[in-house]
Protein backbone atom coordinates (compact mmCIF):
# COMPACT_ATOMS: atom_id res chain seq x y z
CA UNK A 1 140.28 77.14 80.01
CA UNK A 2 140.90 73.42 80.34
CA UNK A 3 138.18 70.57 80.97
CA UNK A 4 138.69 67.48 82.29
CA UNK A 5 138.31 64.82 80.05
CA UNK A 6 135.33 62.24 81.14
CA UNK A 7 138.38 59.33 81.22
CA UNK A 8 139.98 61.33 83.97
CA UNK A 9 136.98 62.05 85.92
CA UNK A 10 135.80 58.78 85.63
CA UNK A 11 139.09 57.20 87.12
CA UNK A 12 139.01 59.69 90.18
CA UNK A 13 135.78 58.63 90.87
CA UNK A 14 136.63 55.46 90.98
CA UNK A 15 139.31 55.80 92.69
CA UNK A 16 137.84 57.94 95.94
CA UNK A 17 135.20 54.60 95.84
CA UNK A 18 138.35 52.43 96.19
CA UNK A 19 139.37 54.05 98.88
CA UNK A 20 136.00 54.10 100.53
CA UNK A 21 135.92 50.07 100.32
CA UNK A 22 138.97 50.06 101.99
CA UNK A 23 138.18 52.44 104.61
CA UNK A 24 134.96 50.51 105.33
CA UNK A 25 136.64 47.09 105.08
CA UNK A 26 138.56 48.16 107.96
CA UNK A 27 135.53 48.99 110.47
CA UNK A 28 133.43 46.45 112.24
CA UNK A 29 130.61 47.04 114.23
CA UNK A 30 130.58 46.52 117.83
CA UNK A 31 127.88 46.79 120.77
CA UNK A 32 127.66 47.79 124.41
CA UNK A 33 124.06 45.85 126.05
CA UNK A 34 121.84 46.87 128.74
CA UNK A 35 123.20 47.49 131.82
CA UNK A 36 126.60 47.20 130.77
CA UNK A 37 129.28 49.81 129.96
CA UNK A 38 132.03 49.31 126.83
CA UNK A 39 135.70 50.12 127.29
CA UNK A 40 138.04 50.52 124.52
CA UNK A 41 141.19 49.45 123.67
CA UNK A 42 143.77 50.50 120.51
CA UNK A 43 146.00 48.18 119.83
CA UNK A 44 145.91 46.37 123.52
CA UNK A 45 146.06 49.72 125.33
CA UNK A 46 142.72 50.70 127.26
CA UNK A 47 141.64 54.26 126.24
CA UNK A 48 139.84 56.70 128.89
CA UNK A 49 136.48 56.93 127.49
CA UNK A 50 133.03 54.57 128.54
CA UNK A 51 130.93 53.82 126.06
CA UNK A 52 126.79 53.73 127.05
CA UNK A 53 124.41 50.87 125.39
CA UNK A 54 124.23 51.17 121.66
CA UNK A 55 126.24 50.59 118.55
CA UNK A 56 129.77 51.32 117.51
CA UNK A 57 132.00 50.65 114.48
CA UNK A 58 135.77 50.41 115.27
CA UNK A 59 138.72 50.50 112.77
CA UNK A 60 141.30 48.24 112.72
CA UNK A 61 143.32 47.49 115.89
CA UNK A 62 140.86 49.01 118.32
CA UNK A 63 137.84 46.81 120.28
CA UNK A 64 135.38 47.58 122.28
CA UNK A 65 134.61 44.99 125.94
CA UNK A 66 131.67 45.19 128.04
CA UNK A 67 131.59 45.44 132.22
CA UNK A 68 128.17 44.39 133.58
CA UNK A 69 127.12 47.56 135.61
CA UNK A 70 124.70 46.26 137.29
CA UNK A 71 124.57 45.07 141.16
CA UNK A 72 126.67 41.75 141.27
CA UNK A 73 126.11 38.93 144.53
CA UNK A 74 129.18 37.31 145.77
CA UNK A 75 128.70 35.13 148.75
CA UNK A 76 131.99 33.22 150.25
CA UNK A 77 132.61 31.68 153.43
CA UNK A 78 135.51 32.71 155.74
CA UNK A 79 136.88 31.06 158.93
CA UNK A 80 138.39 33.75 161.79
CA UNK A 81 138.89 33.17 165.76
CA UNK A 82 136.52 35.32 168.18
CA UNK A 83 138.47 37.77 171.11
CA UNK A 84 138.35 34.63 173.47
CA UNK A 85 140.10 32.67 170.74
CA UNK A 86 136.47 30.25 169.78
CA UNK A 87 136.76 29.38 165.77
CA UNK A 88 134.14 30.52 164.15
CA UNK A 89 132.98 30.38 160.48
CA UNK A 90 130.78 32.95 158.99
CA UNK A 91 129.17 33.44 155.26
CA UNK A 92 129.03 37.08 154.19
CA UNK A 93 127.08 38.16 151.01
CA UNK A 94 128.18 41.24 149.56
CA UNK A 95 126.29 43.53 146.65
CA UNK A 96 128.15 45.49 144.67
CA UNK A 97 128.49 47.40 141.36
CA UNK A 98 131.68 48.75 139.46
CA UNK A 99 132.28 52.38 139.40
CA UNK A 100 130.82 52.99 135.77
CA UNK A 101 132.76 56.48 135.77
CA UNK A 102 136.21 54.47 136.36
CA UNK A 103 135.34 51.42 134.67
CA UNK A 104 138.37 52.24 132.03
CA UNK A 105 140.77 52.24 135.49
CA UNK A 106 138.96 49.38 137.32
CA UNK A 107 139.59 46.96 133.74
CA UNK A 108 142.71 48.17 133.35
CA UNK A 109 144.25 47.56 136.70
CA UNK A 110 142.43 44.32 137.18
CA UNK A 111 140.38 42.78 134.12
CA UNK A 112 136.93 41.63 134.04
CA UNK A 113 134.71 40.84 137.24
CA UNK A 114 135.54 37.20 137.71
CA UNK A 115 139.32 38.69 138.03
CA UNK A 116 137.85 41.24 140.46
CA UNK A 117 135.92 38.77 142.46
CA UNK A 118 139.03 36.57 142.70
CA UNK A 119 141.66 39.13 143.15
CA UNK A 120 139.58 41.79 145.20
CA UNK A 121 136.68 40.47 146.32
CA UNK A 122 137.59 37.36 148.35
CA UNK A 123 140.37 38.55 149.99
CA UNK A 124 138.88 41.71 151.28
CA UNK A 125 135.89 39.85 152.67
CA UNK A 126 137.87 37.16 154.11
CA UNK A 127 139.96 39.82 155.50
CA UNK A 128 136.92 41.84 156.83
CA UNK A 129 135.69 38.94 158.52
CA UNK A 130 138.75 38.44 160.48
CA UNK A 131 139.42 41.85 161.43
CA UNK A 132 136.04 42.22 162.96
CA UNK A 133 135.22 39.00 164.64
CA UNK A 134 138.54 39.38 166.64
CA UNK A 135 137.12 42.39 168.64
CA UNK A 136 134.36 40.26 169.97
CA UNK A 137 133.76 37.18 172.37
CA UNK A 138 131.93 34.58 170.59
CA UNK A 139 129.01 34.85 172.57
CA UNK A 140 129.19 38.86 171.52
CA UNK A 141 129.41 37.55 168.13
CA UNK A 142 125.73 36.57 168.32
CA UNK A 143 124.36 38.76 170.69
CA UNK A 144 125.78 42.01 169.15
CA UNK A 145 125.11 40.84 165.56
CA UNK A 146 124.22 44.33 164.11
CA UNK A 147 127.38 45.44 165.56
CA UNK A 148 129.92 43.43 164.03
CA UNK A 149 127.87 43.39 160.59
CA UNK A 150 128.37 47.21 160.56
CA UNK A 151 132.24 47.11 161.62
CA UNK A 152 132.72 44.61 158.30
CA UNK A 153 130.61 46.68 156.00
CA UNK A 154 132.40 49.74 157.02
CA UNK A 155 135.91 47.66 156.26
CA UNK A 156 134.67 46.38 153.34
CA UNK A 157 132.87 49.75 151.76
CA UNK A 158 136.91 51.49 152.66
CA UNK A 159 138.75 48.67 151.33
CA UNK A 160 136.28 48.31 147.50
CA UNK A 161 136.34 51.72 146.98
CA UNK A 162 139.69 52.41 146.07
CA UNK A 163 139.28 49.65 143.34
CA UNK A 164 136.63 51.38 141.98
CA UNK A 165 133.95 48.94 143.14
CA UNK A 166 130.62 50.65 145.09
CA UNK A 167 129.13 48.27 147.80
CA UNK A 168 125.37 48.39 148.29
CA UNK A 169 124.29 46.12 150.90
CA UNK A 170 126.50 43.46 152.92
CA UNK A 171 124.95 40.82 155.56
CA UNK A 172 125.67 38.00 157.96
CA UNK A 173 124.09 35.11 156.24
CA UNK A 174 125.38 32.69 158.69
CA UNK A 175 127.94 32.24 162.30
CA UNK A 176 128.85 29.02 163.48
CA UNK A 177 131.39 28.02 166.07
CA UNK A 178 133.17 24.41 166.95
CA UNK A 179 130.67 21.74 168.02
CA UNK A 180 131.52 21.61 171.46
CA UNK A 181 131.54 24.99 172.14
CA UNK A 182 127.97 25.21 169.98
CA UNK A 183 126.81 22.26 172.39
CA UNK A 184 127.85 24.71 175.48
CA UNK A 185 126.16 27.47 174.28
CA UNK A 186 122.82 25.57 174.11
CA UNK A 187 123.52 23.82 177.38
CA UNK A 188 123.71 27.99 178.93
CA UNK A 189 120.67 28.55 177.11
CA UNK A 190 118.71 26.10 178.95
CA UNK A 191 120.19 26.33 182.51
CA UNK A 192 119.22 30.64 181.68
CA UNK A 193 115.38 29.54 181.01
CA UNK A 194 115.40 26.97 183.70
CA UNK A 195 116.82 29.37 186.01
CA UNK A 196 114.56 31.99 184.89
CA UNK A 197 111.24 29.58 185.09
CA UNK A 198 112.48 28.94 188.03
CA UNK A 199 112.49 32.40 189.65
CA UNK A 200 109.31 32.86 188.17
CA UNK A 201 107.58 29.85 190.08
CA UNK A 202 109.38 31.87 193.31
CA UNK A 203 108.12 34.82 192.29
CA UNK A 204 104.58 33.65 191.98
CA UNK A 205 104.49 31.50 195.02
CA UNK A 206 105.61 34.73 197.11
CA UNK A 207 103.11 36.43 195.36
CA UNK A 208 100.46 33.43 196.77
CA UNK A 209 102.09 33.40 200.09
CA UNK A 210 101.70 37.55 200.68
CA UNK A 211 97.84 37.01 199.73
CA UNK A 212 97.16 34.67 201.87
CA UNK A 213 98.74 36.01 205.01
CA UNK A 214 96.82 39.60 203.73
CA UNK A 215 93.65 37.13 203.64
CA UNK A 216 94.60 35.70 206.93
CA UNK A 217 95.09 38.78 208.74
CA UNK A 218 91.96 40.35 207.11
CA UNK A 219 90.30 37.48 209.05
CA UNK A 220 91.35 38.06 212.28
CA UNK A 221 91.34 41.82 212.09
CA UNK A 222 87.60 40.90 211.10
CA UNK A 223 87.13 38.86 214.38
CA UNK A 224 88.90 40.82 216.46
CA UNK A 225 86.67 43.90 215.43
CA UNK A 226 83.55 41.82 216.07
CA UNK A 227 84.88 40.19 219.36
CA UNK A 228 85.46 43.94 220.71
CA UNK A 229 81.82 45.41 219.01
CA UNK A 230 80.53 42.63 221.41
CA UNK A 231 82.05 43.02 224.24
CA UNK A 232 81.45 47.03 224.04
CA UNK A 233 77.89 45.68 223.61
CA UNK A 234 78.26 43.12 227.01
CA UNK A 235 79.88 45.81 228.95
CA UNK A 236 76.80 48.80 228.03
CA UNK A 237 74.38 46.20 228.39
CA UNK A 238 75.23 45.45 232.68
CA UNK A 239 76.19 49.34 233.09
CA UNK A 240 72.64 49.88 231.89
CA UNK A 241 70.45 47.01 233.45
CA UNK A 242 68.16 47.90 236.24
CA UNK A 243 65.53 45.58 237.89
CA UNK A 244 62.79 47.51 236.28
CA UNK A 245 64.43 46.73 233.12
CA UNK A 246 64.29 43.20 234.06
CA UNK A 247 61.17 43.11 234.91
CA UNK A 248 59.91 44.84 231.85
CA UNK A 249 62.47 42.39 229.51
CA UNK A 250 60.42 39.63 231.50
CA UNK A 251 57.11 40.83 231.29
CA UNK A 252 58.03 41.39 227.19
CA UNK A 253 58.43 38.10 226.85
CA UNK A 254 56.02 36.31 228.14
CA UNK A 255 53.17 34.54 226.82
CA UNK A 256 50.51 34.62 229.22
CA UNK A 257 50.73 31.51 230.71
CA UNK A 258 51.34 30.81 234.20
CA UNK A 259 53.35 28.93 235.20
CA UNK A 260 53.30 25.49 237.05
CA UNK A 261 55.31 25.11 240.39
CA UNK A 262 56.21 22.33 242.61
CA UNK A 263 54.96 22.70 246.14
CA UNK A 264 55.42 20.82 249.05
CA UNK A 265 55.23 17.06 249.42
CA UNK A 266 55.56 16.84 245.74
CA UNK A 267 52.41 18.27 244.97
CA UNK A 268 52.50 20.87 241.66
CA UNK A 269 50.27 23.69 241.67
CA UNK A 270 48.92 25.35 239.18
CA UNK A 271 48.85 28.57 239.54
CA UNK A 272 46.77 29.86 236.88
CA UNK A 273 43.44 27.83 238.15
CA UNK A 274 44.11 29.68 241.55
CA UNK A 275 44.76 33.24 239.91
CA UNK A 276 41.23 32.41 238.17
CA UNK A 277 39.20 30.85 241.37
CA UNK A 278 40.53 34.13 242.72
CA UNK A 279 38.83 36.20 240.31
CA UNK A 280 35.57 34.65 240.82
């Protein structure tokens, strides 16, 4: 049975350490941060796998770059022509977030996201913009806001998507139109609440006129009852007078007193002081 000597064993050692340095000299560490995903890359070419938040050592020839995953803003400003040919300028602002599953795809076909704002981004929005505003008037433009918000959204969602890119809320910051025509549209606002203020004052003062003539003709209907309770009264008075009636009205009202008649020559005569000489 033969033994190694310790020479022999001590040079193997050494020698598996060697080649442990130089396996380790060849690694570096690398790390993926929150909220962003790591793509690798051997030798220039982008391999399929994402790499999560943490720490990674990679051998020589490979490294390791970070996407941001979470929700990016992009604002820009775009200038289209409405259905009735009015130029109009709008600024859209667009969230989004890469497709972590495809991030691999998405950098390899494009690059980082300033390369995927400038070559996919922009253009789509700009394009977006265009596409919808020319279905609509520019007065629709305003008045049907939600609409045409929805029909670039909808564009826009189709058109990310098959760059890998997830949109998760778009809106209309801003529409503006040529001066002249934005001085027109103001000048059609007024004359609408003019014109409207206007019917309102007719409205009302029909509204006045209709209760007064329903006053007025509650007034006469009022007299004209009363005038004909009063002559019903007139006419059932004379088909029931008699002269006993007259008499007895007479005799109801008066006071006592006799009176004092003129006789002749101009003489007056008092006809109590005779009714009473009588009596004695």
């Amino acid at each position: 049975m033969t033994t190694q000597s310790p020479l022999r064993s001590s040079r193997a050692l050494f020698l598996l350490a060697g080649l442990a340095l130089l396996g380790l000299g060849g690694c570096s560490p690398a790390s993926v941060d929150a909220g962003q995903v790591g793509i690798k890359t051997q030798w220039g070419a982008v391999q399929p796998d994402v790499y999560q938040e943490g720490l990674y050592l990679t051998w020589v020839g490979q490294n390791i770059v970070s996407l941001d995953a979470r929700v990016q803003k992009k604002e820009v400003s775009a200038s289209a022509s409405s259905k009735d040919l009015q130029v109009v300028s709008a600024v859209i602002a667009l969230n989004y977030r890469i497709d972590t599953a495809n991030a691999p795809k998405l950098y390899q076909s494009v690059g980082d996201l300033a390369q995927v704002e400038a070559n996919i981004i922009d253009p789509v929005l700009m394009e977006a913009v265009k596409t919808a505003t020319a279905q609509y008037n520019a007065e629709e433009l305003i008045t049907e806001r939600r609409q045409v918000k929805d029909a670039i959204a909808t564009y826009v969602k189709e058109r990310l998507e098959q760059s890998y890119l997830l949109v998760t809320d778009l809106s209309i910051v801003n529409f503006t139109f040529d001066s002249k025509y934005q001085d027109a549209i103001e000048a059609k606002q007024v004359a609408e609440q003019q014109a409207l203020a206007a019917g309102n004052d007719l409205k009302r003062i029909e509204v006045e006129a209709k209760q007064a003539e329903a006053s007025a003709q509650g007034r006469a209907n009022a007299m004209l009852i009363e005038a004909r309770a009063e002559a019903e009264r007139q006419a059932l008075l004379r088909a029931t007078m008699t002269p006993e009636l007259v008499e007895w009205e007479a005799i109801q009202k008066w006071d006592g007193t006799m009176p004092i008649v003129m006789g002749e020559g101009g003489s007056f005569v008092d006809v109590a002081a005779i009714a009473n000489t009588r009596k004695k």
